[in-house]
Protein backbone atom coordinates (compact mmCIF):
# COMPACT_ATOMS: atom_id res chain seq x y z
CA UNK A 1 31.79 7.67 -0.05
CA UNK A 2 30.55 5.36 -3.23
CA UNK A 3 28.69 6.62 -6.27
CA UNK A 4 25.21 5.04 -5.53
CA UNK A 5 25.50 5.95 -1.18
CA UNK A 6 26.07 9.63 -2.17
CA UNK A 7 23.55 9.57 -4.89
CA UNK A 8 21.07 8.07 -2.63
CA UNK A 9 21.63 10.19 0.04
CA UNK A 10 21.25 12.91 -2.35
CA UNK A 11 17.60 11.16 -3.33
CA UNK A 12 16.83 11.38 0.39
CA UNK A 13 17.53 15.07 0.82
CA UNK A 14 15.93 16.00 -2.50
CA UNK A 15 12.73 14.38 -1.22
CA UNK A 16 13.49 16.16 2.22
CA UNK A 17 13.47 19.55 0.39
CA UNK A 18 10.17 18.54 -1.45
CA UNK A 19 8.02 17.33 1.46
CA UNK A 20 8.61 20.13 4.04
CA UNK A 21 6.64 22.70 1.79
CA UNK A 22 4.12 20.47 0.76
CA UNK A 23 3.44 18.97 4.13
CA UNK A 24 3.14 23.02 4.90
CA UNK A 25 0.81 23.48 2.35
CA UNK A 26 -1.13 20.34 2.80
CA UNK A 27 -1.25 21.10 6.44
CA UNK A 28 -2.47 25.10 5.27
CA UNK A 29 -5.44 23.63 2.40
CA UNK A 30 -6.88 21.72 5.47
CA UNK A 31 -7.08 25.03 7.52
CA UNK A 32 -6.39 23.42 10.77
CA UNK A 33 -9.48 20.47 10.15
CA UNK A 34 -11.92 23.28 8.91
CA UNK A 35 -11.12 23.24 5.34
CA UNK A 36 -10.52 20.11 3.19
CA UNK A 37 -7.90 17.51 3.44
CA UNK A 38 -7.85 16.86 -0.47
CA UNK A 39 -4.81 17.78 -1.20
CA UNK A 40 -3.27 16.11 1.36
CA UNK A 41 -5.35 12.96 -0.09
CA UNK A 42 -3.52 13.50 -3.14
CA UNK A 43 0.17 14.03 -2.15
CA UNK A 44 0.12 11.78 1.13
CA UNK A 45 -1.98 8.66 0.38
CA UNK A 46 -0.54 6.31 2.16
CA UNK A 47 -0.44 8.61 5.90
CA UNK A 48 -4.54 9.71 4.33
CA UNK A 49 -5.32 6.25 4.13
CA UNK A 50 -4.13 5.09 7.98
CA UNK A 51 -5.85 8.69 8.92
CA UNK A 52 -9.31 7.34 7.54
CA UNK A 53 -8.91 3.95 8.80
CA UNK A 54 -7.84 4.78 12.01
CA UNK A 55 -10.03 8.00 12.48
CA UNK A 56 -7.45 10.69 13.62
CA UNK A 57 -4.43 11.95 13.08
CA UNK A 58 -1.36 10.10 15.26
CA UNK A 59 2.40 10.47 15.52
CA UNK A 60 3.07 7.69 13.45
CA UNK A 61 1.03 8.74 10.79
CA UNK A 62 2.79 12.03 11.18
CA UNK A 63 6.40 10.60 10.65
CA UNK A 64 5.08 8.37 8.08
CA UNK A 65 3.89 11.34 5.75
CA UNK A 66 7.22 13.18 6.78
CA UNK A 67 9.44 10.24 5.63
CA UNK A 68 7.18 8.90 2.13
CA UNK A 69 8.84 11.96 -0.24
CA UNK A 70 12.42 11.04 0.93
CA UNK A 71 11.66 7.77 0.89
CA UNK A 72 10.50 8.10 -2.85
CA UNK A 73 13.33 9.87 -3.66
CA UNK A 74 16.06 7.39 -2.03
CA UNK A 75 14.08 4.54 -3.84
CA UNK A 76 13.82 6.38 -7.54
CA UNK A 77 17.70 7.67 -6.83
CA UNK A 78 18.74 4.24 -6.24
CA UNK A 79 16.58 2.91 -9.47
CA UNK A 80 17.89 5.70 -11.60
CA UNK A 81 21.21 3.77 -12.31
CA UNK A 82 18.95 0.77 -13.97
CA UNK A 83 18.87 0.05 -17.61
CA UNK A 84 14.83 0.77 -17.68
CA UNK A 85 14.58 3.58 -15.14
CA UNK A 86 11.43 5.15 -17.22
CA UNK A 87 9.54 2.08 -16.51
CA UNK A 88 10.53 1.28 -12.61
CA UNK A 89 9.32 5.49 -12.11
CA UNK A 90 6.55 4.97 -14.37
CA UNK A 91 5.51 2.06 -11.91
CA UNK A 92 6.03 4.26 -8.90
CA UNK A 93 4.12 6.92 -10.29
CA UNK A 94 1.04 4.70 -11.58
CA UNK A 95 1.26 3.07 -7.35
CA UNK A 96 0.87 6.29 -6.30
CA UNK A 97 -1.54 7.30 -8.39
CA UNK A 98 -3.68 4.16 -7.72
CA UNK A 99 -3.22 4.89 -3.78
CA UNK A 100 -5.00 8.44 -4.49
CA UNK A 101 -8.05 6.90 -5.73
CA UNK A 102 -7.83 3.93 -3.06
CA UNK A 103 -7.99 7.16 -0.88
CA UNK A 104 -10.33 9.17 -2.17
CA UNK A 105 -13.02 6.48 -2.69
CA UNK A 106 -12.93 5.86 0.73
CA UNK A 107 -15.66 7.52 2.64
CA UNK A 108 -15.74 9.45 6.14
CA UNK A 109 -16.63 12.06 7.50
CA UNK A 110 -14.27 13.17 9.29
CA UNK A 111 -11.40 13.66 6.66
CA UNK A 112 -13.59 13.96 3.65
C-alpha cells in the first residue's frame, strides 16, 4: 500500500474515531428531541441543515452526519502533503464555520 492510500485511510479512521463520540454526545445534548439540538448545529451543519429543511430526521441524513468527520479527515489527510496545508485547513475550517451560522440563522421550531 502507497504513502498517500495509507495516510488517507488513516484520515478516514481518525475521523471515524472522532465522530462516534460526538454523534453520542450530540445525540445525548438533544435528550432524545426534548433538549436542544445546538450542539449538534454546531458539529453537524451540513446533516442540521437538510434536518431543518426537510423537517425530520431521515436515514440519509443519518449516514450523512456519520460519514462528514471521516470525510473531513480523508480530505485534510490527503491535503496535508500540499505545500500550503495551513491555508487549504484554514479554508475548511472557515466553510465549516460559515455552515454553523448558515444553520443557526435558520429558524424552526422544531430543531431550534
Amino acid at each position: 500500500m502507497t504513502a498517500p492510500i495509507r495516510s488517507s485511510l488513516a484520515g478516514f479512521g481518525v475521523g471515524i474515531l472522532i465522530a462516534i463520540p460526538l454523534l453520542l454526545l450530540a445525540v445525548l445534548w438533544a435528550a432524545g428531541g426534548h433538549g436542544t439540538y445546538a450542539l449538534a448545529k454546531i458539529l453537524f451543519p451540513i446533516p442540521m441543515i437538510c434536518v431543518v429543511t426537510r423537517g425530520s430526521v431521515t436515514a440519509p441524513i443519518i449516514f450523512l452526519a456519520l460519514v462528514q468527520f471521516p470525510f473531513y479527515g480523508l480530505i485534510l489527510s490527503l491535503l496535508y502533503r500540499m505545500r500550503h496545508f495551513r491555508y487549504y485547513a484554514s479554508g475548511f475550517a472557515v466553510g465549516h464555520l460559515l455552515l454553523v451560522i448558515i444553520v443557526l440563522l435558520q429558524r424552526d421550531v422544531s430543531f431550534a
